[in-house]
N, C-alpha and C. Protein backbone atom coordinates (compact mmCIF):
# COMPACT_ATOMS: atom_id res chain seq x y z
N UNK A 1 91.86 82.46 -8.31
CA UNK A 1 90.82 81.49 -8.11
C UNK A 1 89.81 81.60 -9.27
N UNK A 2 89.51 80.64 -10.19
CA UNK A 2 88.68 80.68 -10.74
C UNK A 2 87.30 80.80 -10.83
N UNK A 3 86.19 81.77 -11.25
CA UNK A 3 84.90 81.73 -11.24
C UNK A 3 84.15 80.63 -11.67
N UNK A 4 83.26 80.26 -10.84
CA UNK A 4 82.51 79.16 -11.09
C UNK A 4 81.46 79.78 -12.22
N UNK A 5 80.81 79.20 -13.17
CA UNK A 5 80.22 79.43 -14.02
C UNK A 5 78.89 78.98 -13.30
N UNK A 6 77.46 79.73 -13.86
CA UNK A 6 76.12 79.46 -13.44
C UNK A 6 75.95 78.46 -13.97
N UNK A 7 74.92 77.34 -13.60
CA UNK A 7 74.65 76.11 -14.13
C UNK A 7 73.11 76.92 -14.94
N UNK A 8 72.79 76.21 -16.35
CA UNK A 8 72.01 76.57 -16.97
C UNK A 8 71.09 75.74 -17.04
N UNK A 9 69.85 76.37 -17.14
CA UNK A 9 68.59 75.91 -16.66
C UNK A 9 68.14 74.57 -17.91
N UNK A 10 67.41 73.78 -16.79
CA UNK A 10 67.37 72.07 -17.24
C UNK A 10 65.98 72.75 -18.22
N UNK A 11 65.45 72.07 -18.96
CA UNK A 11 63.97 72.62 -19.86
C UNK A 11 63.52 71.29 -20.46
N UNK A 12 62.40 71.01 -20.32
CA UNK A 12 61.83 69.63 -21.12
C UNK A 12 60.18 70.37 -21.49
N UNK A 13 60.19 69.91 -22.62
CA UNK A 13 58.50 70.43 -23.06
C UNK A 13 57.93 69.00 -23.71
N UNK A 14 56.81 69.20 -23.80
CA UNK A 14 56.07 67.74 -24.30
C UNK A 14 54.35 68.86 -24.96
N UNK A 15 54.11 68.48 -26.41
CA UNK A 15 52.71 68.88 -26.87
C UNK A 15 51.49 68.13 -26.72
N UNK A 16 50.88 68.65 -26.29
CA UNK A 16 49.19 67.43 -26.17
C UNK A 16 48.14 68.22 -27.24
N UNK A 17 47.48 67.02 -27.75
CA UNK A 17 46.01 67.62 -28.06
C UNK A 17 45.09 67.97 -26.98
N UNK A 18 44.34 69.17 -27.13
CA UNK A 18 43.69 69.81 -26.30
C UNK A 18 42.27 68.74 -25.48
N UNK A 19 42.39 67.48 -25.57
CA UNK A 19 41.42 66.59 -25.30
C UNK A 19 41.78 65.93 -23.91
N UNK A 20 40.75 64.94 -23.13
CA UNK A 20 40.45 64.96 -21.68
C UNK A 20 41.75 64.06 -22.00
N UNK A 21 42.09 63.00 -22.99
CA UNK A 21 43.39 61.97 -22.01
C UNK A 21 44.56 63.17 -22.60
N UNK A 22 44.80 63.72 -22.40
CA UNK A 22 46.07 64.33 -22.75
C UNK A 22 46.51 64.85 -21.25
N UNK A 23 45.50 65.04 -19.99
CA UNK A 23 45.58 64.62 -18.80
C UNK A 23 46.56 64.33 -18.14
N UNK A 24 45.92 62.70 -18.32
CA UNK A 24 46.99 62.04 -17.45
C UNK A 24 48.46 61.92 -18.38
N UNK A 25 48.43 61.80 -19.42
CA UNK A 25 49.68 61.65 -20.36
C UNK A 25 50.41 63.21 -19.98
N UNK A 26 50.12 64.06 -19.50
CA UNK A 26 50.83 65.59 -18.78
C UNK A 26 51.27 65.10 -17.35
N UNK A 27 50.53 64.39 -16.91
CA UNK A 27 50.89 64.00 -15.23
C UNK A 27 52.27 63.19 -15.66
N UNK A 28 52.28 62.04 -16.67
CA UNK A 28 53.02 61.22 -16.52
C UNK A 28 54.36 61.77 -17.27
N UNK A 29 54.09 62.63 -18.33
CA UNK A 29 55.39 63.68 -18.93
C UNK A 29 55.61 64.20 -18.05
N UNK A 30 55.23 64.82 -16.79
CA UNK A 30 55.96 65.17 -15.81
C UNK A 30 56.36 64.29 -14.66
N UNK A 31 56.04 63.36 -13.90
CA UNK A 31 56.46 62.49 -13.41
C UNK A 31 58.04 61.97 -13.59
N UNK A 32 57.72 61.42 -15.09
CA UNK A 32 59.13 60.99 -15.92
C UNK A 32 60.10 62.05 -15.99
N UNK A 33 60.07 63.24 -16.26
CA UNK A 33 61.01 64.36 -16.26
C UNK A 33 61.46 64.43 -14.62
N UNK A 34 60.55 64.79 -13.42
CA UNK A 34 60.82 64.69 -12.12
C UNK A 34 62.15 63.84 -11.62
N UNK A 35 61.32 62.42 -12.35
CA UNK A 35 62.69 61.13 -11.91
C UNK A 35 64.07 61.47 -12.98
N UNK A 36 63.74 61.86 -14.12
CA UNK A 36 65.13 61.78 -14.53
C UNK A 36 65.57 63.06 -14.23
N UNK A 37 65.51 64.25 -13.14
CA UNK A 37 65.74 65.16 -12.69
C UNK A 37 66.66 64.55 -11.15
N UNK A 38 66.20 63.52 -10.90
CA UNK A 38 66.45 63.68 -9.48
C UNK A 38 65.21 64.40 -8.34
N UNK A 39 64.22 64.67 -8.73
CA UNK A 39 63.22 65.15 -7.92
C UNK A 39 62.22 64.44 -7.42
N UNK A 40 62.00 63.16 -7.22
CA UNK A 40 61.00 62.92 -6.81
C UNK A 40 59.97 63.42 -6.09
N UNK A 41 60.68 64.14 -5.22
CA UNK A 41 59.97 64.33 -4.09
C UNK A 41 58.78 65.75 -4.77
N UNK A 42 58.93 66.18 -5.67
CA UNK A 42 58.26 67.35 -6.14
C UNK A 42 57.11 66.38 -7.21
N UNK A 43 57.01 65.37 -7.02
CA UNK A 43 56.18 64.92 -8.39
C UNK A 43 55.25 64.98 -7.70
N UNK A 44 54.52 64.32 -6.74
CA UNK A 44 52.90 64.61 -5.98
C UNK A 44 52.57 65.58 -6.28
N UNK A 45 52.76 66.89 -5.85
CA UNK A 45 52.21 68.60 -5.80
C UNK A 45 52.65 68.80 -7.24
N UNK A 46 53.66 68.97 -8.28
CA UNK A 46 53.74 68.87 -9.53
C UNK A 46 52.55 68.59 -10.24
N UNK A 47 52.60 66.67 -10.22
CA UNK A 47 51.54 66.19 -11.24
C UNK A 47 50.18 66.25 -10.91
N UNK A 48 50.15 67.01 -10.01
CA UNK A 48 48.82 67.65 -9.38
C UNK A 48 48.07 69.03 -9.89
N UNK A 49 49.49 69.86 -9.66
CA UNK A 49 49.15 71.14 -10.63
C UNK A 49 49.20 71.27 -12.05
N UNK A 50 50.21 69.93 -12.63
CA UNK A 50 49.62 70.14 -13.82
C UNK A 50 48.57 69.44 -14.45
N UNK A 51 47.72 68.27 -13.55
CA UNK A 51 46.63 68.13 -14.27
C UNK A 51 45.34 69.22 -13.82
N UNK A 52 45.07 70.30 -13.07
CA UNK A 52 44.80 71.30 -12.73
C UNK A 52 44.57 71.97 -14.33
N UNK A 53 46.14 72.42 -14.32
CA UNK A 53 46.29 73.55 -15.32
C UNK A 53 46.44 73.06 -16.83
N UNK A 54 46.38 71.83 -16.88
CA UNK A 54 45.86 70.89 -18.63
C UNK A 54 44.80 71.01 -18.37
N UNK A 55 43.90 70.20 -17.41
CA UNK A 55 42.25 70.48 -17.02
C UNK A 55 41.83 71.66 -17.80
N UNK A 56 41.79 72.96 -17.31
CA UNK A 56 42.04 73.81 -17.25
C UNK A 56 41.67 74.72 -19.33
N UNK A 57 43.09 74.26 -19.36
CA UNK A 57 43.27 74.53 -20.78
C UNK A 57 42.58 73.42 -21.77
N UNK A 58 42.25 72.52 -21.38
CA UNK A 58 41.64 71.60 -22.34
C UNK A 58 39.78 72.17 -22.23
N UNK A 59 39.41 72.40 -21.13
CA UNK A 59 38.14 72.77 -20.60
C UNK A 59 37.80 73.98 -21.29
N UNK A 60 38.26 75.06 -21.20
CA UNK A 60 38.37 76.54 -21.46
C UNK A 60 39.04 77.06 -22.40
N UNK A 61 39.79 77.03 -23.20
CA UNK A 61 40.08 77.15 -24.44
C UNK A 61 39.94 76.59 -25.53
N UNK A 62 39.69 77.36 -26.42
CA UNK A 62 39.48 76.63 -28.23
C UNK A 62 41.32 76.37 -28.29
N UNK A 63 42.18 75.33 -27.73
CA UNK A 63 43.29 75.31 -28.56
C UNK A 63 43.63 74.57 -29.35
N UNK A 64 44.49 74.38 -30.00
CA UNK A 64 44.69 73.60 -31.23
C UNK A 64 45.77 72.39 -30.82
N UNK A 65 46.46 73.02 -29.70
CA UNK A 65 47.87 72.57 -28.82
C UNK A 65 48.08 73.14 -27.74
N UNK A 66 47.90 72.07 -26.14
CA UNK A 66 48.65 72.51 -25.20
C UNK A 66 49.78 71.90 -24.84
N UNK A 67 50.52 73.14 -24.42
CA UNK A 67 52.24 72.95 -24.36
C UNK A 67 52.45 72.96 -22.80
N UNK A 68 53.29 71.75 -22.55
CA UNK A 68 53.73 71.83 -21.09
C UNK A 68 54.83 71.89 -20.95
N UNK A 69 55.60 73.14 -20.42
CA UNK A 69 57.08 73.15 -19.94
C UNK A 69 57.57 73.42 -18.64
N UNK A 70 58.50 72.37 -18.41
CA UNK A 70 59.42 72.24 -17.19
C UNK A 70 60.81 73.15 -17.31
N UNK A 71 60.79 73.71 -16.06
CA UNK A 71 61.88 74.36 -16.30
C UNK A 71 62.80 74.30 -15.21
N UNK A 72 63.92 74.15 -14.81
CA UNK A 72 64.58 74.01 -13.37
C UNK A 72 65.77 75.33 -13.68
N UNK A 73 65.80 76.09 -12.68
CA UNK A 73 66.64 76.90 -12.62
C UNK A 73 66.91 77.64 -11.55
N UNK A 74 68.11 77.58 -10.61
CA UNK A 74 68.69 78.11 -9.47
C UNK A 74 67.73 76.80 -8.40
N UNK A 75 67.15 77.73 -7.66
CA UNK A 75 66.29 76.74 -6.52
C UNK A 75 64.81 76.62 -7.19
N UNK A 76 64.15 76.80 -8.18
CA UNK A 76 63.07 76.72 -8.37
C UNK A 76 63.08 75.56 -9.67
N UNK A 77 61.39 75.21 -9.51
CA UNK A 77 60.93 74.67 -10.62
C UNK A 77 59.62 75.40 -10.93
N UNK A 78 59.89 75.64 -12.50
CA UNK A 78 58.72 76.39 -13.05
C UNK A 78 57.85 75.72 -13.97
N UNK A 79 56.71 74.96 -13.64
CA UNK A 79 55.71 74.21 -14.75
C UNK A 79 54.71 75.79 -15.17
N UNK A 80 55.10 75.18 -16.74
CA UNK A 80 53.85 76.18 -17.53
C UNK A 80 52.96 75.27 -18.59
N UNK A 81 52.25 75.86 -18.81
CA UNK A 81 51.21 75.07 -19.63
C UNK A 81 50.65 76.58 -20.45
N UNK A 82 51.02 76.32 -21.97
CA UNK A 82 50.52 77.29 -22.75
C UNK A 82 49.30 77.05 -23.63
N UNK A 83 48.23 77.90 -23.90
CA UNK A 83 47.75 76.93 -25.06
C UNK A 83 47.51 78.62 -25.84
N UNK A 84 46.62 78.45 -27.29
CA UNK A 84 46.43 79.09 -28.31
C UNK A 84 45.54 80.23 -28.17
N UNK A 85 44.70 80.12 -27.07
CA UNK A 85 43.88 80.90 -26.74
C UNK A 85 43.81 82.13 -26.03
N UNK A 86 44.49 83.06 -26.33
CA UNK A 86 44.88 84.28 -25.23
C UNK A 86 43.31 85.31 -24.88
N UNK A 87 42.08 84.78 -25.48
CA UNK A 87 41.43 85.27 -25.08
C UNK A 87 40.49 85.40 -24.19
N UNK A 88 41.17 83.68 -23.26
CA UNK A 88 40.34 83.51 -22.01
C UNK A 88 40.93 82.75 -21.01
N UNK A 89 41.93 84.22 -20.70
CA UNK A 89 43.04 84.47 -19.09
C UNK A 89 42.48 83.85 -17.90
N UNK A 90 42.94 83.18 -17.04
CA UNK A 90 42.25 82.57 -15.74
C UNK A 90 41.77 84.34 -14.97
N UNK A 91 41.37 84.13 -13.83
CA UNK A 91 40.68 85.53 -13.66
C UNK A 91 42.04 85.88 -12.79
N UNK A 92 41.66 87.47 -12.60
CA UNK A 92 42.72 87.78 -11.71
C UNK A 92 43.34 87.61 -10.47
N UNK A 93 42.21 87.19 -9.38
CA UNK A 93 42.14 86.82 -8.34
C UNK A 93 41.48 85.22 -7.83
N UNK A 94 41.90 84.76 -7.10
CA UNK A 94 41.44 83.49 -6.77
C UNK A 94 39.99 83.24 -6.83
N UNK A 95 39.48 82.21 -7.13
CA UNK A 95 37.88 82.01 -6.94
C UNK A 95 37.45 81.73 -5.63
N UNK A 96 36.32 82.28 -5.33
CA UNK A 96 35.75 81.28 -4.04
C UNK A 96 34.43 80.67 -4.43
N UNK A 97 34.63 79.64 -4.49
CA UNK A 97 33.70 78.53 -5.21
C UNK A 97 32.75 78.59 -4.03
N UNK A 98 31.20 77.89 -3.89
CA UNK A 98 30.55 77.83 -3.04
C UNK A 98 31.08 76.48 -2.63
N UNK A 99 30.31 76.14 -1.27
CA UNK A 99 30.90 74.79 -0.94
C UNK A 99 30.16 73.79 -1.72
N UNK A 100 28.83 73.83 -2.25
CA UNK A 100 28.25 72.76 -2.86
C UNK A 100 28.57 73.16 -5.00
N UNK A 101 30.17 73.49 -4.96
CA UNK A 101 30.11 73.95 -6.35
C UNK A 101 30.90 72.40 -6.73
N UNK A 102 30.80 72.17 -8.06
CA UNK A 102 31.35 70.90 -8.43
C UNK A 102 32.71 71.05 -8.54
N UNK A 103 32.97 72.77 -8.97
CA UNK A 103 34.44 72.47 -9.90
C UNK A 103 35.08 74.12 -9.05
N UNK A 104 35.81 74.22 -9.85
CA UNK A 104 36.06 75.70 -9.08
C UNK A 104 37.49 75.90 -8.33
N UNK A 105 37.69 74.66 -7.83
CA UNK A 105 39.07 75.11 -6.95
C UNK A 105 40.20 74.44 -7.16
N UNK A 106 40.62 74.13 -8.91
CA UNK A 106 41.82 74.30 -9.24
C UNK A 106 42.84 75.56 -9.06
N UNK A 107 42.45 76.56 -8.83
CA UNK A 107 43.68 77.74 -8.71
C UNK A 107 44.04 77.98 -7.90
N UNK A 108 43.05 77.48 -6.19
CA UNK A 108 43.27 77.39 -5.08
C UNK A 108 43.77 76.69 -4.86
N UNK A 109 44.00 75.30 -5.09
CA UNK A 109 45.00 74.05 -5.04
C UNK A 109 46.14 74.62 -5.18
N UNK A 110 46.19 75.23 -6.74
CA UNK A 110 47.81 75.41 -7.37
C UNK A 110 48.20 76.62 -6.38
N UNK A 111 47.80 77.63 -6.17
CA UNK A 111 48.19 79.05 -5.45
C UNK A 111 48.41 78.01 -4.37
N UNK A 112 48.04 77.00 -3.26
CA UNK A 112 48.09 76.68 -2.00
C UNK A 112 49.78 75.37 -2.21
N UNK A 113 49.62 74.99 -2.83
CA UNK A 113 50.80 74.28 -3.40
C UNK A 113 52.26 74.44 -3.79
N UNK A 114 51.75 75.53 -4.52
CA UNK A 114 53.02 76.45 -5.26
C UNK A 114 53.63 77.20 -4.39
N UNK A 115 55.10 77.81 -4.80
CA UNK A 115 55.20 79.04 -3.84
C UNK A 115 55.36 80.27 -4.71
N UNK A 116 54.52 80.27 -6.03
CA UNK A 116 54.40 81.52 -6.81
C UNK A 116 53.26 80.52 -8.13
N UNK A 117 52.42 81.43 -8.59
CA UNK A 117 51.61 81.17 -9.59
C UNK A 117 51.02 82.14 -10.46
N UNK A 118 50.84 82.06 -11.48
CA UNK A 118 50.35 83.31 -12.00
C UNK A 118 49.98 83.10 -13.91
N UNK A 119 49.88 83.93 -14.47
CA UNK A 119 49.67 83.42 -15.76
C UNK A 119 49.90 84.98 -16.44
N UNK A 120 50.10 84.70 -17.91
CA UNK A 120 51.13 85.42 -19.11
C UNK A 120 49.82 85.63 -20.30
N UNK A 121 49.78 86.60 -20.83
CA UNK A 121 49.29 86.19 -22.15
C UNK A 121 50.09 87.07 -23.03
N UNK A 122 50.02 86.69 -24.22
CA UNK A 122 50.61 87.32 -25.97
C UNK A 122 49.57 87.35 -26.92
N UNK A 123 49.43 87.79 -28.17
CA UNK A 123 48.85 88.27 -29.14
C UNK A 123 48.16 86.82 -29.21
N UNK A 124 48.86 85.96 -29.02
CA UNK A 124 48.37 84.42 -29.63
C UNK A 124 48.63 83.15 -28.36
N UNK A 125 48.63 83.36 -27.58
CA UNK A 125 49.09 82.70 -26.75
C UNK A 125 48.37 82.56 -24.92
N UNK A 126 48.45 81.84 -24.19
CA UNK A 126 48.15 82.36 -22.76
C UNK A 126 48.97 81.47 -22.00
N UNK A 127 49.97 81.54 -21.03
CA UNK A 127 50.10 80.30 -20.36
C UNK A 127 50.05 80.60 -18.79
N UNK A 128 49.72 79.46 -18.08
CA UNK A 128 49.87 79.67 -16.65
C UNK A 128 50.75 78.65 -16.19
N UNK A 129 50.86 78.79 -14.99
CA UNK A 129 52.27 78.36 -14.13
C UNK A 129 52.24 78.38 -12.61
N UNK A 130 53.29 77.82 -12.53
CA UNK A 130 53.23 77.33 -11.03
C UNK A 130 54.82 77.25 -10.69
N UNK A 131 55.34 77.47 -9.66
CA UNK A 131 56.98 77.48 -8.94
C UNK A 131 56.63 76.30 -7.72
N UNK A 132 57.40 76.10 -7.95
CA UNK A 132 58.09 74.88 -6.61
C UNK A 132 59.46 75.12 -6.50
N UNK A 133 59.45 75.37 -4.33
CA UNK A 133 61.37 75.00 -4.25
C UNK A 133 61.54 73.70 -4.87
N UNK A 134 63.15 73.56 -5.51
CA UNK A 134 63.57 72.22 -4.80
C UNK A 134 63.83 71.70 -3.25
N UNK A 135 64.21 72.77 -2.91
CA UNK A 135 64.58 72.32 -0.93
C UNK A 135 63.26 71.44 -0.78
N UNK A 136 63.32 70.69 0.09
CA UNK A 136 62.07 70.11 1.09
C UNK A 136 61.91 70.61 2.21
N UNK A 137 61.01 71.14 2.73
CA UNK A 137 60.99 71.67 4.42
C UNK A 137 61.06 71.06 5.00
């Protein structure tokens, strides 16, 4: 009987300038990847976390380029968003914003959304991320 071979992981990246419309143009690079995936159903909570985590990197880093990559592999989907700045990591632990704070609870969204989140840094680099099953509950 022959071994089935692993299917190898799907990958789409798209670069933005670090500026406010590069936004929604991340929502909609992911959207479009979603449908030509076959996923719809992951684009709501997706293009949610990644305008979060562009927010995010456009707000808080000096970068030059943020990078958004999709990744599909086994049962998961992994959105990352890298940018240039490794010297200002989201914090370690979740925020608790006050209730009358304006801004504050993007990481709580993505951590409440996701079913893994977390963030990376390198000499030159930082990115954060977010997992989604494909299953639907």
């Amino acid at each position: 009987m022959p071994q089935r071979q692993p299917t190898p992981p799907l990958l789409d990246r798209a670069h933005f300038l670090p500026v406010a419309e590069s936004v929604p143009a991340a929502r909609k690079f992911v959207a479009r990847t979603l449908d030509t995936w076959a996923l719809p159903h992951l684009r709501e909570d997706a293009c949610l976390c990644v305008s979060e985590l562009v927010t995010n990197a456009v707000t808080h880093a000096y970068a030059v380029l943020v990078n958004v990559t999709l990744t599909l592999h086994g049962d998961r989907l992994r959105i990352e968003v890298t940018d240039d700045e490794p010297a200002n990591p989201p914090p370690n632990r979740i925020p608790s914003p006050a209730p009358d704070d304006e801004g504050g609870r993007g990481l709580l969204l993505i951590a409440a959304l996701g079913v893994a989140s977390g963030w990376t840094t390198t000499l030159r680099t930082k990115t954060a991320w977010v997992e989604f099953p494909l299953a639907t509950t």
